[in-house]
Protein backbone atom coordinates (compact mmCIF):
# COMPACT_ATOMS: atom_id res chain seq x y z
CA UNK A 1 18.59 11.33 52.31
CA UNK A 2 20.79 14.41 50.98
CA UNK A 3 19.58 16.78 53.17
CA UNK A 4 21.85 18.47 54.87
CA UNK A 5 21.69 19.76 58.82
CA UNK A 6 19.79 23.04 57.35
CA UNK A 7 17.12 23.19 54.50
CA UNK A 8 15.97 26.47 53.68
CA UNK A 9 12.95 26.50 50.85
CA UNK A 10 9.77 25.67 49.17
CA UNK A 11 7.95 22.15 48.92
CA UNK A 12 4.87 21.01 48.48
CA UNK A 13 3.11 19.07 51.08
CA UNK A 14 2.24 15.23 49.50
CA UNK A 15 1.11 13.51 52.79
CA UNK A 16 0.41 14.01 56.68
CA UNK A 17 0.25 11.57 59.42
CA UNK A 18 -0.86 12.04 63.04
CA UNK A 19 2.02 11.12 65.64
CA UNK A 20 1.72 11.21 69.39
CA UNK A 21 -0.70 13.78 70.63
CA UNK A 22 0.01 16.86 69.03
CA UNK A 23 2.86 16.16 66.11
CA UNK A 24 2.70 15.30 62.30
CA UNK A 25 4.95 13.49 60.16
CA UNK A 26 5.09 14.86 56.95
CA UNK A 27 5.83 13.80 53.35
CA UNK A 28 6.83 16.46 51.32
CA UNK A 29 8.28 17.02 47.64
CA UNK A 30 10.78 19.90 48.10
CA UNK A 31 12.14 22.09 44.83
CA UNK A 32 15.62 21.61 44.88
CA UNK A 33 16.06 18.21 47.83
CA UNK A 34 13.10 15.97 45.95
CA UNK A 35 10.69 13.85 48.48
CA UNK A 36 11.75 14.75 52.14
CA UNK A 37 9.93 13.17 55.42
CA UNK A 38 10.09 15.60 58.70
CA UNK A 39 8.25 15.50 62.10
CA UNK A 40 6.34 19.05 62.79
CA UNK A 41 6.38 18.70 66.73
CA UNK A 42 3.56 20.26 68.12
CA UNK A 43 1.71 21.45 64.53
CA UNK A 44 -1.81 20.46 65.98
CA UNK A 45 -1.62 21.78 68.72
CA UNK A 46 -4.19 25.05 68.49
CA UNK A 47 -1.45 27.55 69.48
CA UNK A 48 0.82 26.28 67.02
CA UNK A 49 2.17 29.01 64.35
CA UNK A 50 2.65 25.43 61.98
CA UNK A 51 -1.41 24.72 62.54
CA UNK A 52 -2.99 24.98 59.07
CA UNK A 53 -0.04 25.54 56.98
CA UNK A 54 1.45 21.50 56.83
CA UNK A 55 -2.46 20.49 55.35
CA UNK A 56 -1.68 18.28 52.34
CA UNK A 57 -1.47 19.69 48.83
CA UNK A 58 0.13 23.16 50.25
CA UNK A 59 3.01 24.80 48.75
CA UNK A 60 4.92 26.00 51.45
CA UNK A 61 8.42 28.00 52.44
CA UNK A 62 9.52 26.30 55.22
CA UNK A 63 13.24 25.72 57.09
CA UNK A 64 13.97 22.06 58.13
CA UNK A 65 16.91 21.08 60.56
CA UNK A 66 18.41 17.48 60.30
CA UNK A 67 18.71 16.02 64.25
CA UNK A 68 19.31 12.07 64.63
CA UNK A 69 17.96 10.88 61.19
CA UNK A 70 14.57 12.56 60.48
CA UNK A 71 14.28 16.09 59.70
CA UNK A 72 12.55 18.80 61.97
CA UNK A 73 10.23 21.25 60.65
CA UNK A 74 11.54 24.88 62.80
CA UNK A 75 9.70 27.22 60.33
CA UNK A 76 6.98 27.23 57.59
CA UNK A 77 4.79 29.56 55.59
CA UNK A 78 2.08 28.96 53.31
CA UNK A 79 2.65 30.10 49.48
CA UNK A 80 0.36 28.48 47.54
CA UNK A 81 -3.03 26.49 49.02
CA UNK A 82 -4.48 25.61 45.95
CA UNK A 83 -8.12 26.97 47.18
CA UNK A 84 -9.53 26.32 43.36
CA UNK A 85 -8.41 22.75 43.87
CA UNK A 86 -9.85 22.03 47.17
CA UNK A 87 -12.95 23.80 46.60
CA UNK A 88 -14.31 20.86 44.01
CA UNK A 89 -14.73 17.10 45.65
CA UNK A 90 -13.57 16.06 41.89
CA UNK A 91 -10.74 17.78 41.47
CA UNK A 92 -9.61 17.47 45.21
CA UNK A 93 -9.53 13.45 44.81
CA UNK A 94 -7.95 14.49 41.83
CA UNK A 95 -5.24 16.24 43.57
CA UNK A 96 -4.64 13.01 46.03
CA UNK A 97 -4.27 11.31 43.68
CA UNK A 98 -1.38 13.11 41.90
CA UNK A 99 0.38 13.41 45.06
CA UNK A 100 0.25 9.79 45.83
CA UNK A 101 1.39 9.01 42.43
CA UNK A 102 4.70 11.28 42.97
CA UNK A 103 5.17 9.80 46.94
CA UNK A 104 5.36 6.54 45.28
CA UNK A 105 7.30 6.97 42.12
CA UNK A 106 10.16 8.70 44.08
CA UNK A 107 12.81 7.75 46.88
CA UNK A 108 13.99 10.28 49.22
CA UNK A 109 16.44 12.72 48.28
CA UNK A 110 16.59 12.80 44.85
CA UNK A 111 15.84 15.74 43.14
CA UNK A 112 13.62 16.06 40.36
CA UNK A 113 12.95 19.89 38.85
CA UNK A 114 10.67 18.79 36.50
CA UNK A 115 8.66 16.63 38.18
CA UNK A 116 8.28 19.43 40.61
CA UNK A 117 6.99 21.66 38.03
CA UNK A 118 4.44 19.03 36.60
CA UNK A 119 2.88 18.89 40.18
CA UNK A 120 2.22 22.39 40.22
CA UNK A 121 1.00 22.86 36.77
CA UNK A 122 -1.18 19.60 37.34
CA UNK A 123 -2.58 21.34 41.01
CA UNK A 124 -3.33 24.48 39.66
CA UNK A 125 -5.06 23.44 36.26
CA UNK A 126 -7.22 20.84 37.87
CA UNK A 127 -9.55 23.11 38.76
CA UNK A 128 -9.75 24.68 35.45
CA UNK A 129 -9.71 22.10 32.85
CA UNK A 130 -12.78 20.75 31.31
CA UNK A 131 -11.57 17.54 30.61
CA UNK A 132 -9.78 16.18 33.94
CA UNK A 133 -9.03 12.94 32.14
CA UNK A 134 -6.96 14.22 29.65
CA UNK A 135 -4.81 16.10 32.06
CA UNK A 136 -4.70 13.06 34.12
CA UNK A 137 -3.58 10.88 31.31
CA UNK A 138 -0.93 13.83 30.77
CA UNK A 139 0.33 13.77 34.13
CA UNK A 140 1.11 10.22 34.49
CA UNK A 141 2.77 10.09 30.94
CA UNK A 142 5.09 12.69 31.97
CA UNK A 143 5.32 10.99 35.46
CA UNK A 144 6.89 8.19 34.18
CA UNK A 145 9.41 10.04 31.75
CA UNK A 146 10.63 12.62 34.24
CA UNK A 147 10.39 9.39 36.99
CA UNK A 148 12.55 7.25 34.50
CA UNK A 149 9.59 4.81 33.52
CA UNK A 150 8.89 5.80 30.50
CA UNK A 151 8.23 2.79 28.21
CA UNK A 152 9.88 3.02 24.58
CA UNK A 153 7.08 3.75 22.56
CA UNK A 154 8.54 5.18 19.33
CA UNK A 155 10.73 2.66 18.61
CA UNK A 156 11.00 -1.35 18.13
CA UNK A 157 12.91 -2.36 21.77
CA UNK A 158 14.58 -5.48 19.50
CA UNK A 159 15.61 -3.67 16.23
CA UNK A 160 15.39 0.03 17.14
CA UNK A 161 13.34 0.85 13.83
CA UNK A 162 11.83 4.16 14.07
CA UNK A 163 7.69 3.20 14.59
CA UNK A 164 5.15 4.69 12.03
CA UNK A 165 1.44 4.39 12.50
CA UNK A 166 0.21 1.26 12.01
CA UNK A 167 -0.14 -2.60 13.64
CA UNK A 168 2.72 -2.55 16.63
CA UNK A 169 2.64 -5.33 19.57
CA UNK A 170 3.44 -3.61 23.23
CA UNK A 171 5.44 -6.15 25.56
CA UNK A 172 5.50 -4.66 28.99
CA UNK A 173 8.90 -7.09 29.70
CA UNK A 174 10.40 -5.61 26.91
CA UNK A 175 9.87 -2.05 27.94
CA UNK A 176 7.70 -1.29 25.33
CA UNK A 177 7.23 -1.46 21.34
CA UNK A 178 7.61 -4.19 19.01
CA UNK A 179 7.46 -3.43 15.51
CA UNK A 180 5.29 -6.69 13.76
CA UNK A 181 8.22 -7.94 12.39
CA UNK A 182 10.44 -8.31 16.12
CA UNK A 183 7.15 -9.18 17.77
CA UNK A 184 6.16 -13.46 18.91
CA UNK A 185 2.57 -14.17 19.10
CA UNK A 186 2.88 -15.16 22.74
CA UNK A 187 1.52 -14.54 26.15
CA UNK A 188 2.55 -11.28 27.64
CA UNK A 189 2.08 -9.05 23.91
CA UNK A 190 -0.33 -6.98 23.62
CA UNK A 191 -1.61 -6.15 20.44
């Protein structure tokens, strides 16, 4: 991890686990530091100032401090809570979901803008959207481009011929595309 002895700024909130009595160990997916994991000593307890605002799928302002190898959470401050989002069972799952995909497409400390910005836009049109499976399908396309798992699928991964529509074979141990002329009739294509 990157982070330096002080972080100062906003994150959203991906996962929360109960430790000891009355702390939680957080997962979060900060703007500018990527996916960061900090204890919150004493955020359950009821006279905590930290009680409510560490709930997952939060965007929060918060200040971290970096003691022997795990962050501490000293500060935090709700931005965003995505109300909209956890008002609907659907969409809530839906939210999970998304934040499960980003805690395990990314290690710790590696910053991502983008994918930062395609978890908010995803949280906050959730909600909205009409069509939650199309949005879905969006975020996890753009997952794995910003993430760096993007198959090729606009050109042949043997002969780098640009791909028109048409019959194409899709070898996942390729990384993606064959045109029909690059492609074996074996185990492992799909058609």
């Amino acid at each position: 991890m990157t982070l330096s002895r002080v972080y100062k700024g906003e994150a959203v909130v991906l996962h929360s686990l109960l430790m000891g009595e009355a702390d939680l160990l957080v997962t979060l997916w900060a703007q500018t530091e990527g996916k960061l994991r900090a204890i919150a000593k004493g955020a359950r307890k009821p006279s905590s100032r930290m009680v409510g605002h560490l709930e997952p799928l939060t965007r929060v302002d918060l200040a971290l401090t970096r003691r022997h190898g795990l962050a501490v959470v000293t500060q935090v401050q709700v931005i965003e809570s995505f109300q909209p989002l956890k008002g609907k069972l659907e969409s809530l799952s839906q939210g999970f979901y998304v934040s499960e995909l980003v805690n395990g497409f990314t290690a710790e400390g590696l910053p991502n803008a983008p994918l930062y910005t395609l978890l908010l836009d995803t949280l906050r049109l959730l909600p909205h959207t009409s069509k939650p499976q199309i949005l879905m399908c969006y975020f996890e396309l753009h997952l794995l481009k910003t993430s760096g798992f993007m198959p090729e699928l606009y050109r042949c991964v043997v002969c780098s011929i640009r791909l028109t529509p048409g019959e194409h074979r899709f070898s996942p141990g390729a990384g993606g595309t064959l045109c029909v002329g690059c492609a074996p009739t074996e185990v492992g294509i799909m058609s």
